[in-house]
N, C-alpha and C. Protein backbone atom coordinates (compact mmCIF):
# COMPACT_ATOMS: atom_id res chain seq x y z
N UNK A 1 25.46 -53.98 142.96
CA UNK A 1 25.57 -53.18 144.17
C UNK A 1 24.16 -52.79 144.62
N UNK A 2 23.76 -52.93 145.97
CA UNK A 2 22.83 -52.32 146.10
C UNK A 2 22.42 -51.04 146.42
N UNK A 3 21.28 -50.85 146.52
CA UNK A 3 20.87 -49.39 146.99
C UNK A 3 21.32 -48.56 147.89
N UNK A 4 21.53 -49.54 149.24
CA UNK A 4 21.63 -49.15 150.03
C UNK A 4 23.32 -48.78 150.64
N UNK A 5 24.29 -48.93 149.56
CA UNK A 5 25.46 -49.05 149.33
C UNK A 5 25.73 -47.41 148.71
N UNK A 6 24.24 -47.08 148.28
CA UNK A 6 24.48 -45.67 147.25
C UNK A 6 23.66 -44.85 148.24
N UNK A 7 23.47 -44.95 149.52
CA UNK A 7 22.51 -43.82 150.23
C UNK A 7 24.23 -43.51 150.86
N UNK A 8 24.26 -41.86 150.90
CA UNK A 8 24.90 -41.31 151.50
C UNK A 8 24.47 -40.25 152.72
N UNK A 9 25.54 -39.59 153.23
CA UNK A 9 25.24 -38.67 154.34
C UNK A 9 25.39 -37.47 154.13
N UNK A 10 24.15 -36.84 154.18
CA UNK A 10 23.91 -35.56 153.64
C UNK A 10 24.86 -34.53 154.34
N UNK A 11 25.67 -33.70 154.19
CA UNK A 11 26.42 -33.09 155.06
C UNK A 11 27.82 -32.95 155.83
N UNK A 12 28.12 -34.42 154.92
CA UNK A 12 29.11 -35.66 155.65
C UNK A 12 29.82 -34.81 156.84
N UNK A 13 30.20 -33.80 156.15
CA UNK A 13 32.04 -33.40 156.69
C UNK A 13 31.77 -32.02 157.79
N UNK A 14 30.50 -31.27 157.55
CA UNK A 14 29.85 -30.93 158.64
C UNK A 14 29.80 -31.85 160.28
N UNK A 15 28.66 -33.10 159.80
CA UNK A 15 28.23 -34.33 160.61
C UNK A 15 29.49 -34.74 161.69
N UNK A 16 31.04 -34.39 160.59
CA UNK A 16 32.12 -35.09 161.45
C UNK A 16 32.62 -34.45 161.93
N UNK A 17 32.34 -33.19 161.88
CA UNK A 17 33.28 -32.05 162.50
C UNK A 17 32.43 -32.07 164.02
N UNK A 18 31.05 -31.79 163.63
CA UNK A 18 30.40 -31.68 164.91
C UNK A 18 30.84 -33.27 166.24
N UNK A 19 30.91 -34.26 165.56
CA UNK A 19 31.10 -35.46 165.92
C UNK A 19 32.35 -35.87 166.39
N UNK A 20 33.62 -34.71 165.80
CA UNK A 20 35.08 -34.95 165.79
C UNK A 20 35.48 -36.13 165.50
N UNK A 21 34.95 -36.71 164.88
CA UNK A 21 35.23 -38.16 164.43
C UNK A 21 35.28 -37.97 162.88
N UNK A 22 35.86 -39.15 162.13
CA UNK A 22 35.21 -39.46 161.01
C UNK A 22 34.62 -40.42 160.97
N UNK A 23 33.75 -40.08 160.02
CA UNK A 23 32.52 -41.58 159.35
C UNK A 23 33.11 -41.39 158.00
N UNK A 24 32.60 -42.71 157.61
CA UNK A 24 32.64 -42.86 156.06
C UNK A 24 31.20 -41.94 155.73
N UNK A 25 31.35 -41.87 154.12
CA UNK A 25 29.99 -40.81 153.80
C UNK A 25 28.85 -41.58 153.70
N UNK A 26 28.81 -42.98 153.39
CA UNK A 26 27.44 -43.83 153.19
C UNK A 26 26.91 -44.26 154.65
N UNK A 27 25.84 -44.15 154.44
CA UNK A 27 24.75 -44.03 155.58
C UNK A 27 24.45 -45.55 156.00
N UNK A 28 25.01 -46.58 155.05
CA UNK A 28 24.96 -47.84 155.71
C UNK A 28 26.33 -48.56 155.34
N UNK A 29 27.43 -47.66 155.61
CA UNK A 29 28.68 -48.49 156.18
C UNK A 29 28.67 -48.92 157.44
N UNK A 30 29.42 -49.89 157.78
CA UNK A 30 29.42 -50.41 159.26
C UNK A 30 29.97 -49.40 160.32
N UNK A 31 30.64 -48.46 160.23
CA UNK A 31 31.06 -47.81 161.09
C UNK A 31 30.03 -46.47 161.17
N UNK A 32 28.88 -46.20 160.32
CA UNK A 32 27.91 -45.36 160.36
C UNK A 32 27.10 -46.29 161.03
N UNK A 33 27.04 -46.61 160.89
CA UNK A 33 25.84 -47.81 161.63
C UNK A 33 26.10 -47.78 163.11
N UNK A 34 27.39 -48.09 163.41
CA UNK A 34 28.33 -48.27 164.57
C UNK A 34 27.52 -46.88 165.61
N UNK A 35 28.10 -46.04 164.46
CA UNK A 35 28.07 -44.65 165.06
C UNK A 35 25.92 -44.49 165.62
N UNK A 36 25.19 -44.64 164.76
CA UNK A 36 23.60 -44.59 165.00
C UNK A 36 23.33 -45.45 166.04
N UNK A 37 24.05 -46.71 166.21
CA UNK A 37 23.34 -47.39 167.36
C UNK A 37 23.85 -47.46 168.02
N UNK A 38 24.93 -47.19 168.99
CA UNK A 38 25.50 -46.77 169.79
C UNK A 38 24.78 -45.33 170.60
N UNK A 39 25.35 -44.73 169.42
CA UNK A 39 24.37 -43.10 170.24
C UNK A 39 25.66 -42.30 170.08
N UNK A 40 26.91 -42.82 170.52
CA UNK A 40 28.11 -42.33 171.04
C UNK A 40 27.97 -40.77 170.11
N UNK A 41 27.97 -39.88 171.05
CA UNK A 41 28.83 -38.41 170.27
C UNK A 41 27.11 -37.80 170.13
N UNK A 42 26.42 -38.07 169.71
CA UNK A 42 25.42 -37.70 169.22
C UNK A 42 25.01 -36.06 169.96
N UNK A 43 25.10 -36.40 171.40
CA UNK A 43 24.79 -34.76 172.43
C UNK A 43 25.87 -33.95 171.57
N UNK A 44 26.35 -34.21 170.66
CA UNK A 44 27.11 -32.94 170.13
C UNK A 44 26.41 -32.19 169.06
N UNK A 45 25.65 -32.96 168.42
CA UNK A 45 25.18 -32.58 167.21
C UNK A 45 24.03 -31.73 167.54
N UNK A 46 23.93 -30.74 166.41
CA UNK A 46 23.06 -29.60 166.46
C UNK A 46 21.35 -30.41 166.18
N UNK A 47 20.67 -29.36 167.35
CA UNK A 47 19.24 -30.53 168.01
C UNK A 47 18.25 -30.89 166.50
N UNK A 48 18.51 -30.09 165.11
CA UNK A 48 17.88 -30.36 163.91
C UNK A 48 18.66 -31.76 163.45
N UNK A 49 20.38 -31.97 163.64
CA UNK A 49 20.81 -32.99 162.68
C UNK A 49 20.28 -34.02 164.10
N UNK A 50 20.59 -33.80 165.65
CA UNK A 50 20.40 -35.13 165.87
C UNK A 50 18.49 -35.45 165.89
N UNK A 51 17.86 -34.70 165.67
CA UNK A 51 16.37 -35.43 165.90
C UNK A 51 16.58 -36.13 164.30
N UNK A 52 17.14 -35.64 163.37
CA UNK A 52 17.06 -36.87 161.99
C UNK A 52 17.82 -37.70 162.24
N UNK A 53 19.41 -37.78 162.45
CA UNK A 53 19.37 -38.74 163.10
C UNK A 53 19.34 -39.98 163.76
N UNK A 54 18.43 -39.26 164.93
CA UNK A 54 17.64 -40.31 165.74
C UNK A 54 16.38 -41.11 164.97
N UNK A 55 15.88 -40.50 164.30
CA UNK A 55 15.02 -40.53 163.28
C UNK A 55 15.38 -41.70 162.75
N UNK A 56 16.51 -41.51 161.94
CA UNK A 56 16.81 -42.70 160.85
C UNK A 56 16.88 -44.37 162.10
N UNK A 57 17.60 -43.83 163.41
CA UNK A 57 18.05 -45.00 163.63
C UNK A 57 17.16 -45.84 164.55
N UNK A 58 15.73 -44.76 164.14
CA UNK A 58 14.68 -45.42 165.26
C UNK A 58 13.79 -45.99 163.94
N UNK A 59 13.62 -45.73 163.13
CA UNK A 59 13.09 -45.93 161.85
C UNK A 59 13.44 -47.48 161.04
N UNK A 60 14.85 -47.18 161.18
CA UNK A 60 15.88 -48.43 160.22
C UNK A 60 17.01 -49.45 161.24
N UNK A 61 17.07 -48.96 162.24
CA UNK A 61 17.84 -49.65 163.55
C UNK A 61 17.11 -50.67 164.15
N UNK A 62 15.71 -50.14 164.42
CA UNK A 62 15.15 -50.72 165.66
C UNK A 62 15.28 -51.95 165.00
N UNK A 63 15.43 -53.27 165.68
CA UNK A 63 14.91 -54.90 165.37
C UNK A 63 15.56 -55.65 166.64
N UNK A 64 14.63 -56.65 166.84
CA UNK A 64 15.16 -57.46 168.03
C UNK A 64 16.27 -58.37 167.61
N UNK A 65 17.14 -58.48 166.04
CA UNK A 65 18.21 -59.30 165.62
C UNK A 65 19.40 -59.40 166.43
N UNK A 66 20.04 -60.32 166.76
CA UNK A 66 20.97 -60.36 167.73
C UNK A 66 22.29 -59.94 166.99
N UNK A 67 21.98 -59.55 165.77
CA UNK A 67 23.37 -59.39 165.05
C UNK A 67 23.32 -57.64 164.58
N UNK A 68 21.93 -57.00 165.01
CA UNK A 68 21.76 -55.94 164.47
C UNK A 68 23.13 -54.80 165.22
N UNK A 69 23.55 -54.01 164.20
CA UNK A 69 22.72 -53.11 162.93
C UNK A 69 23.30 -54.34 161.47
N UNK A 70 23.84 -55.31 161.63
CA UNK A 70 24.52 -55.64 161.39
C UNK A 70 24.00 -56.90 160.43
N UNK A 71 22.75 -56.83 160.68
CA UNK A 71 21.85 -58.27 160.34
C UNK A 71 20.94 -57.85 158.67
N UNK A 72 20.93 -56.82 158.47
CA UNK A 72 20.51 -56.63 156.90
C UNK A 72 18.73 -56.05 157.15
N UNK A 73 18.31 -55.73 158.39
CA UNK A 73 17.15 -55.11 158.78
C UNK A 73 16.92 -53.99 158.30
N UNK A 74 17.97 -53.38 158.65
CA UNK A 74 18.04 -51.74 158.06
C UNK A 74 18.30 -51.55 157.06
N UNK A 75 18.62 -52.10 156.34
CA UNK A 75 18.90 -52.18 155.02
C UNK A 75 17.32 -52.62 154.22
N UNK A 76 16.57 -53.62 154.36
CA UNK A 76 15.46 -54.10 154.14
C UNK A 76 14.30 -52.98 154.19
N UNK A 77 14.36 -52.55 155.86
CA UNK A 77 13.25 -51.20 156.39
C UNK A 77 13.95 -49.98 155.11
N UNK A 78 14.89 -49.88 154.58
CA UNK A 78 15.16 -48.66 154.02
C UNK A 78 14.37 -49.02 152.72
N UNK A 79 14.86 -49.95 152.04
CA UNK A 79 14.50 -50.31 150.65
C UNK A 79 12.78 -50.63 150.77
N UNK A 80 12.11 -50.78 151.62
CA UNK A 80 10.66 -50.77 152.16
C UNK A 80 10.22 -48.88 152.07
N UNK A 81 10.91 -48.52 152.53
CA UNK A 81 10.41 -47.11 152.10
C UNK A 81 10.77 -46.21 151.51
N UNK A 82 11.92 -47.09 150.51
CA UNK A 82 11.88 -46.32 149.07
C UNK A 82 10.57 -46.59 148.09
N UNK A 83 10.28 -48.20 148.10
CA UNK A 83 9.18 -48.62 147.77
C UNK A 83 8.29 -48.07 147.82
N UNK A 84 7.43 -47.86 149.16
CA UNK A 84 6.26 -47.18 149.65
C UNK A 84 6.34 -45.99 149.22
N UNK A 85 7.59 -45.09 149.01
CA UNK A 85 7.35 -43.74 148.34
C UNK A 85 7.52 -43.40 147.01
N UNK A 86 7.45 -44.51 146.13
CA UNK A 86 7.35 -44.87 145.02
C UNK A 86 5.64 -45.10 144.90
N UNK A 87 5.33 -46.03 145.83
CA UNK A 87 4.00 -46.02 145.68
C UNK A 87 3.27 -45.28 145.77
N UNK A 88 3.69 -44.48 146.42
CA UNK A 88 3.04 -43.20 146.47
C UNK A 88 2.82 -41.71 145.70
N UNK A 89 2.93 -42.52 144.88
CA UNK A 89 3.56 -41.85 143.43
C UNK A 89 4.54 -40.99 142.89
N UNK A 90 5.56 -40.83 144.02
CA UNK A 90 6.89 -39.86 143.94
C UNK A 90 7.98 -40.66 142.65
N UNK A 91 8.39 -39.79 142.05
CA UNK A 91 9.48 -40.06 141.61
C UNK A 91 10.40 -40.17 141.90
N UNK A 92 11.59 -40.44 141.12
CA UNK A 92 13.09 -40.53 141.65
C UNK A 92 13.90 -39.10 141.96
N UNK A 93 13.21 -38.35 141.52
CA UNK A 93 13.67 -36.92 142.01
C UNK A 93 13.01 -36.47 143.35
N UNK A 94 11.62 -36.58 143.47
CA UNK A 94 10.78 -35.91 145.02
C UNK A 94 11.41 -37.45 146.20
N UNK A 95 11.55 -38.39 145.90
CA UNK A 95 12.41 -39.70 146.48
C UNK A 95 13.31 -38.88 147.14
N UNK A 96 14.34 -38.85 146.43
CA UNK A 96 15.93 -37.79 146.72
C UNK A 96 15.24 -37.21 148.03
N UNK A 97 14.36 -35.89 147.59
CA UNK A 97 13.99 -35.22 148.31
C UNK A 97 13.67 -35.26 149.38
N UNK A 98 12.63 -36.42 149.32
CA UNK A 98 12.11 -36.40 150.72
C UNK A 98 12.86 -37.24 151.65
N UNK A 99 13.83 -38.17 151.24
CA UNK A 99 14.95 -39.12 152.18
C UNK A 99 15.80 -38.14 152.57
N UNK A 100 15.89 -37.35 151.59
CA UNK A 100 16.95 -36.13 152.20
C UNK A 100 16.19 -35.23 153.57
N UNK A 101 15.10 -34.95 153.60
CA UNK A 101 14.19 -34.06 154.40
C UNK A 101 14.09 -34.73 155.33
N UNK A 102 13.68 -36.39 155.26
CA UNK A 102 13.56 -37.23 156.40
C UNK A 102 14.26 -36.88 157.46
N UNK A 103 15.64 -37.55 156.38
CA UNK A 103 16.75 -38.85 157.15
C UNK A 103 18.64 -37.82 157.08
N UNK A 104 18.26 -36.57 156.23
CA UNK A 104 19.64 -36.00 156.06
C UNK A 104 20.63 -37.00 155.48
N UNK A 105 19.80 -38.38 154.29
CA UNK A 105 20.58 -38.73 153.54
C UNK A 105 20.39 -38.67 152.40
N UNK A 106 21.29 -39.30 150.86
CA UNK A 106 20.52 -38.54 150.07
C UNK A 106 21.19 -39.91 148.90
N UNK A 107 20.64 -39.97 147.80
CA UNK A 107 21.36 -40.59 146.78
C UNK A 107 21.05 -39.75 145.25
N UNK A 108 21.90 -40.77 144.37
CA UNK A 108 21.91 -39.95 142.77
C UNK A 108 20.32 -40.49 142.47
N UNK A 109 20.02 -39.35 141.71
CA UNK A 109 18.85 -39.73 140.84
C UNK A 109 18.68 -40.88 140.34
N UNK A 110 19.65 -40.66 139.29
CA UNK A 110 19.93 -42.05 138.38
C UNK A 110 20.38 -43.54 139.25
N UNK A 111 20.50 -43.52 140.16
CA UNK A 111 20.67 -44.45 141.35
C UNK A 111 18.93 -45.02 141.36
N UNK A 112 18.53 -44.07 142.13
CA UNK A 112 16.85 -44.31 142.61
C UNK A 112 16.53 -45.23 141.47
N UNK A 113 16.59 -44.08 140.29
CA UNK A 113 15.63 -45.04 138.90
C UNK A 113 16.13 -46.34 138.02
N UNK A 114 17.35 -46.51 138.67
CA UNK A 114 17.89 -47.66 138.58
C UNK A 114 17.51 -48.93 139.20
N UNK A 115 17.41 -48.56 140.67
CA UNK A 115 16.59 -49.18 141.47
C UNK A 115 15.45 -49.54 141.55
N UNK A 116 14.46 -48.51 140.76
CA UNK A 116 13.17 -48.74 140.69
C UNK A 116 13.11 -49.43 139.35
N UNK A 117 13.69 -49.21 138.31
CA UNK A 117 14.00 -50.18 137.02
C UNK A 117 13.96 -52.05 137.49
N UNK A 118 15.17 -51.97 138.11
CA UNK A 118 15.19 -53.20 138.53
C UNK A 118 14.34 -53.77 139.38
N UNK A 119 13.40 -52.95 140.45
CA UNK A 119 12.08 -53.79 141.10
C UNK A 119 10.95 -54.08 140.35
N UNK A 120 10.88 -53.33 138.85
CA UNK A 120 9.85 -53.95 138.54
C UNK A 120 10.39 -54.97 137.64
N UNK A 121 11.19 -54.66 137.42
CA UNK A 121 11.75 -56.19 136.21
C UNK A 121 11.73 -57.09 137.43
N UNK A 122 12.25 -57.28 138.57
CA UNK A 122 11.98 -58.60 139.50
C UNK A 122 10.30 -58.93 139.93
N UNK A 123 9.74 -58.22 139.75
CA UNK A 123 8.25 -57.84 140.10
C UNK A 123 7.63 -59.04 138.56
N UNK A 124 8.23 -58.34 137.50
CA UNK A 124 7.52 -58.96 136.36
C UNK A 124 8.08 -60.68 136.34
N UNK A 125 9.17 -60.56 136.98
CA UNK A 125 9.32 -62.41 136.82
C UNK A 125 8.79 -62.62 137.64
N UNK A 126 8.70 -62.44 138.60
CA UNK A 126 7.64 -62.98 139.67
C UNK A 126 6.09 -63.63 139.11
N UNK A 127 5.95 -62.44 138.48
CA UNK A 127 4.14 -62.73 138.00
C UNK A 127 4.42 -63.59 136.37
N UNK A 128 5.58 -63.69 136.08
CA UNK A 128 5.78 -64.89 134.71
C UNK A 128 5.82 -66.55 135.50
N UNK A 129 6.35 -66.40 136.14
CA UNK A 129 6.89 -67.43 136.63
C UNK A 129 5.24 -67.92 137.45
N UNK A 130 4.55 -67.33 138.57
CA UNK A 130 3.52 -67.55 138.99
C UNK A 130 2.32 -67.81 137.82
N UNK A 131 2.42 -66.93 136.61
CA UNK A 131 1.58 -67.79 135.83
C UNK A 131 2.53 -68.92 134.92
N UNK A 132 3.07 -69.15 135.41
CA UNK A 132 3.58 -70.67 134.51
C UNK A 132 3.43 -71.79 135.67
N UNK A 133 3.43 -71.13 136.96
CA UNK A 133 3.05 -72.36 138.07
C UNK A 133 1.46 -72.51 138.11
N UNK A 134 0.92 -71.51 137.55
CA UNK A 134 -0.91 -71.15 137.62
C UNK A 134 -1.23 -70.74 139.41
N UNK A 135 -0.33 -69.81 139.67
CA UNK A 135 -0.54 -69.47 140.76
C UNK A 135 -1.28 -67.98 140.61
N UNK A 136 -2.34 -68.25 140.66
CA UNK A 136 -3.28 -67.08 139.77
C UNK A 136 -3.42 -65.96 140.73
N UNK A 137 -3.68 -65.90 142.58
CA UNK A 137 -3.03 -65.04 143.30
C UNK A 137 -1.79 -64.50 143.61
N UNK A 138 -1.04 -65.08 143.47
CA UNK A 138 0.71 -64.91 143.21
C UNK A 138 0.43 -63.52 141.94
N UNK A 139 0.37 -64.22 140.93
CA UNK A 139 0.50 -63.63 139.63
C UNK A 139 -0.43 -62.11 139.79
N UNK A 140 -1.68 -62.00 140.23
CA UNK A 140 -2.30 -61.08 140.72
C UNK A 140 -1.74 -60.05 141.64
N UNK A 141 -1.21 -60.36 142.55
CA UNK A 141 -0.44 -59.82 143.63
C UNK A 141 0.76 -58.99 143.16
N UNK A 142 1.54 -59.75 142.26
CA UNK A 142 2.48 -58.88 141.53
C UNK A 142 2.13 -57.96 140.58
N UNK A 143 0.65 -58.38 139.76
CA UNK A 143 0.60 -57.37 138.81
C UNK A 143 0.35 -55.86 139.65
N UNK A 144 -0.44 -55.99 140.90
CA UNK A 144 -0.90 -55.11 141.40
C UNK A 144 0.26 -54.31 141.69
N UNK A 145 1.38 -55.03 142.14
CA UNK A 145 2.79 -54.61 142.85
C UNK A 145 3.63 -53.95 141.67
N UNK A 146 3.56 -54.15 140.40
CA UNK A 146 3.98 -54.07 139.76
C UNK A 146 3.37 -52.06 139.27
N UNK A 147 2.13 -52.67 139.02
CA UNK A 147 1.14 -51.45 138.97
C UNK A 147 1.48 -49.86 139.82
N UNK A 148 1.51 -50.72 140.83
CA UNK A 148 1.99 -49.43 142.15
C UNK A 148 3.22 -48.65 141.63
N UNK A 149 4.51 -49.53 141.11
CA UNK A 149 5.78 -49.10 141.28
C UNK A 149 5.75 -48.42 140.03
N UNK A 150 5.08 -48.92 138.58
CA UNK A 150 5.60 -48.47 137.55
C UNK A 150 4.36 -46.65 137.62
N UNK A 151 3.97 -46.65 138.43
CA UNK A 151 3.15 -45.15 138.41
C UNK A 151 1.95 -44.93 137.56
């Protein structure tokens, strides 16, 4: 399962009341998605939930894909800046935090570091495999990548 299967919506049942609708609680089901790029309902929401938001869906929406939200972009841009705030030396707890502060979404701890478990184990075959091809920038590139994520 991926990550982005475990980001939820901070607030859910608040979000739907204001919205009179329901959404599902994950932040990248298709009918949440539906709901961000569309816009529909949004003038209802209180001006703190919709500037996040708008936020998320100007952030993880935008792409010129003809299939978007629908095309795996937003999904990609999300997992791009779980990364980057990994690199940045946050953990899986200030992570939580600050996606929550962003974006008003949020996931389990043990989710994040699961996630980040598994990018560097794909990170390290990368740089096995590049030195068994003697791809000595390849292999470089990952150690560095590797470097970043493990802190």
């Amino acid at each position: 399962m991926a990550i982005t299967d475990k980001i939820y919506v901070k607030n859910h049942r608040q979000l739907a009341s204001q919205l009179e609708t329901s959404i599902p609680k994950g932040a990248f089901s298709g009918a949440t998605l539906d709901l961000l790029f569309t816009g529909e309902g949004l003038s209802k929401l209180d001006s703190t939930t919709r500037d996040r938001v708008l936020d998320f869906a100007e952030d993880f929406l935008d792409c010129d894909c003809d299939q978007n939200p629908y095309c795996g972009c937003p999904e990609r841009k999300f997992i791009a800046y779980l990364l980057e705030l990994r690199a940045q030396g946050l953990g899986p707890d200030a992570i939580v935090d600050v996606m929550t502060d962003d974006y008003m979404v949020y996931a389990y701890t043990g989710d994040v570091r699961s996630f980040l478990d598994t990018a560097i184990r794909r990170i390290e075959s990368v740089e096995a495999l590049a030195d068994v091809e003697g791809d000595a920038e390849m292999a470089e590139k990952a150690r560095q990548a590797k470097r970043a994520l493990s802190g």
